[in-house]
C-alpha atoms as a PDB file:
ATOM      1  CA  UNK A   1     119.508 145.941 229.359  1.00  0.00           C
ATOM      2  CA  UNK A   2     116.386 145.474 231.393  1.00  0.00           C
ATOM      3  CA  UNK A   3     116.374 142.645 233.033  1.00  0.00           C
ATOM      4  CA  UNK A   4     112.896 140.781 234.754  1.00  0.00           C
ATOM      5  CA  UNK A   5     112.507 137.740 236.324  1.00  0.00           C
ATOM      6  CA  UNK A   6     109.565 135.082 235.249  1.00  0.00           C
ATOM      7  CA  UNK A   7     108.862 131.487 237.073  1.00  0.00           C
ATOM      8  CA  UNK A   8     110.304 128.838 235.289  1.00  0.00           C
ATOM      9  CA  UNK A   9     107.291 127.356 234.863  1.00  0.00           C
ATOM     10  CA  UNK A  10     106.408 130.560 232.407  1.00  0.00           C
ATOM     11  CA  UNK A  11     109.592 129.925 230.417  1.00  0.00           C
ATOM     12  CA  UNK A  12     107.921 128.857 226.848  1.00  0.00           C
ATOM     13  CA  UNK A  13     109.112 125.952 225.711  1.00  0.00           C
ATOM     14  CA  UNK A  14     112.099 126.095 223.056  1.00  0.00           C
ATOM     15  CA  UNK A  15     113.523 129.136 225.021  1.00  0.00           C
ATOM     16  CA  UNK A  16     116.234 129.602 227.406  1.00  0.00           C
ATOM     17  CA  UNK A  17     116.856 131.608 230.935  1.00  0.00           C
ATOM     18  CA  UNK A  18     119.551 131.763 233.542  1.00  0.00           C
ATOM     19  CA  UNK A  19     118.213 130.789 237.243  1.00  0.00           C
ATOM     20  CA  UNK A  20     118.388 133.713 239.565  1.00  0.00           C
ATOM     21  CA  UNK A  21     116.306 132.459 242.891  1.00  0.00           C
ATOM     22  CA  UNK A  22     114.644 129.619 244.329  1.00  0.00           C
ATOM     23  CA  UNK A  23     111.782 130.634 246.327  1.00  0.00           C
ATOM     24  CA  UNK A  24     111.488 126.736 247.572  1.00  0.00           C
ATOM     25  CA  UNK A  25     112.684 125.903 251.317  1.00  0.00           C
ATOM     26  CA  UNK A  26     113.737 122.981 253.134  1.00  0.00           C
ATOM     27  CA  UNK A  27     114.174 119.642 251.206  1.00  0.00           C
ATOM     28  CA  UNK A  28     112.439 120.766 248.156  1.00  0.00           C
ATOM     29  CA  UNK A  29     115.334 123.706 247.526  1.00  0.00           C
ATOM     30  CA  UNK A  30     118.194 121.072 248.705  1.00  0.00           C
ATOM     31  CA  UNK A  31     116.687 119.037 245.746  1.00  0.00           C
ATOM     32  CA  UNK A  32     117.298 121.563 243.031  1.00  0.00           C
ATOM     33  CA  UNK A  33     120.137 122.478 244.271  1.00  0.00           C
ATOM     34  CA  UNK A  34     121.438 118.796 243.953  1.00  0.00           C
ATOM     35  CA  UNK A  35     119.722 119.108 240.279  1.00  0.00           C
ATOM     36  CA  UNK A  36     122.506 121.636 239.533  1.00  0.00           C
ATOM     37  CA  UNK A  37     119.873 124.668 239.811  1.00  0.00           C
ATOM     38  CA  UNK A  38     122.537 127.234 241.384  1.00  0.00           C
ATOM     39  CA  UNK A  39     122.682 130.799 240.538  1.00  0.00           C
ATOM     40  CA  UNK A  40     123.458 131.739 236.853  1.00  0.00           C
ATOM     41  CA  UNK A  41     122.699 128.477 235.040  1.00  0.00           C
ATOM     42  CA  UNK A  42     121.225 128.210 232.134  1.00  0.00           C
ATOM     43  CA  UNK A  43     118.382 126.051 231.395  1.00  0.00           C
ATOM     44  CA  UNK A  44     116.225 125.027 228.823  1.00  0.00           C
ATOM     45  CA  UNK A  45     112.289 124.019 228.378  1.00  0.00           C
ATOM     46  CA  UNK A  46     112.454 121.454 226.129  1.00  0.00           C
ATOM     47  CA  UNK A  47     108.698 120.181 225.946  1.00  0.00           C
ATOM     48  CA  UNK A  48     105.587 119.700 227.994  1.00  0.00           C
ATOM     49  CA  UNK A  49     103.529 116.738 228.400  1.00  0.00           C
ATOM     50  CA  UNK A  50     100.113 116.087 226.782  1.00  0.00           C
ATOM     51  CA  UNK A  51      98.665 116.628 229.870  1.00  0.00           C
ATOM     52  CA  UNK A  52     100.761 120.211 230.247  1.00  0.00           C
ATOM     53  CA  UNK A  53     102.092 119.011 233.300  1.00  0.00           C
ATOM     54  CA  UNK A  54     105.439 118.348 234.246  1.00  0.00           C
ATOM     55  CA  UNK A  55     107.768 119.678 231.838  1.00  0.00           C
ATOM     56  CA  UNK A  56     110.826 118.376 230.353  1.00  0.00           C
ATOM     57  CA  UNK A  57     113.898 120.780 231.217  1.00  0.00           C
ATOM     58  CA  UNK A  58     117.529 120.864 229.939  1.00  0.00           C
ATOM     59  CA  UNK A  59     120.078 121.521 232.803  1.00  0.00           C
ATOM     60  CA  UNK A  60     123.684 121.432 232.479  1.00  0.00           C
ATOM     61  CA  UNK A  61     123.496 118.446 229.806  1.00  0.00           C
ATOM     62  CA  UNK A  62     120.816 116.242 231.850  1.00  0.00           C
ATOM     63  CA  UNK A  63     117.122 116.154 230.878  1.00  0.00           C
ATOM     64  CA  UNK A  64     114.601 116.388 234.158  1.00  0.00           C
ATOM     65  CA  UNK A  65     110.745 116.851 234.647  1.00  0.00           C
ATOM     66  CA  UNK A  66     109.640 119.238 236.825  1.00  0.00           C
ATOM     67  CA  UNK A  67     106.067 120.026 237.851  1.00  0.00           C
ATOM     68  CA  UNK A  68     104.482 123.492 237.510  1.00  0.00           C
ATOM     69  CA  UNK A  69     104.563 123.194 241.209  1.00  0.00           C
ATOM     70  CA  UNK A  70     107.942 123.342 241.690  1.00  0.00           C
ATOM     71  CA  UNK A  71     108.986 124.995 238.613  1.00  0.00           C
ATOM     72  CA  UNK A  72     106.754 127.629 239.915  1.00  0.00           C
ATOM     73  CA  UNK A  73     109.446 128.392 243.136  1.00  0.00           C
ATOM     74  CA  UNK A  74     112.298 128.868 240.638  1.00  0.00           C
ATOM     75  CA  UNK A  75     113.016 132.464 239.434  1.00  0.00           C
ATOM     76  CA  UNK A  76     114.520 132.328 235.580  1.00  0.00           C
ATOM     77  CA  UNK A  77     115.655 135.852 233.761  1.00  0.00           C
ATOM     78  CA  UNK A  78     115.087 134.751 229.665  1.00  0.00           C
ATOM     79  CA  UNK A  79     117.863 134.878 227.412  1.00  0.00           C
ATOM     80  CA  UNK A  80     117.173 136.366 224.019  1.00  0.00           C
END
């Protein structure tokens, strides 16, 4: 299979992906790595604002927002 990798800020909403790099540094990437954002896990975009930005996100059974700015530093592979 074929793999590629999109930002997670491209994932559409109602789809999945497994994380496979965070491009953020410093305090930003200790943060979603204390979100549970580690290599391999799956997450979910669950819905975007009115406004388009942030975005709702399902992460090992919590719900969190993230902004296309930071989503934008996380690399996601989709899952069919």
């Amino acid at each position: 299979m074929n793999s590629y990798l999109i930002s997670l800020d491209k994932l559409p909403v109602g789809s999945f992906g497994k994380i496979k790099k965070i491009l953020a540094k410093g305090i930003i990437h200790r943060r979603m790595l204390d979100l549970g954002m580690v290599y391999d896990t799956v997450i979910e975009s669950l819905r975007r604002s009115p406004s388009g930005d942030p975005t709702a996100y399902e992460i090992r059974g919590a719900v969190i927002a993230l902004r296309s700015e930071e989503a934008s530093q996380i690399l996601v592979e989709m899952i069919p």
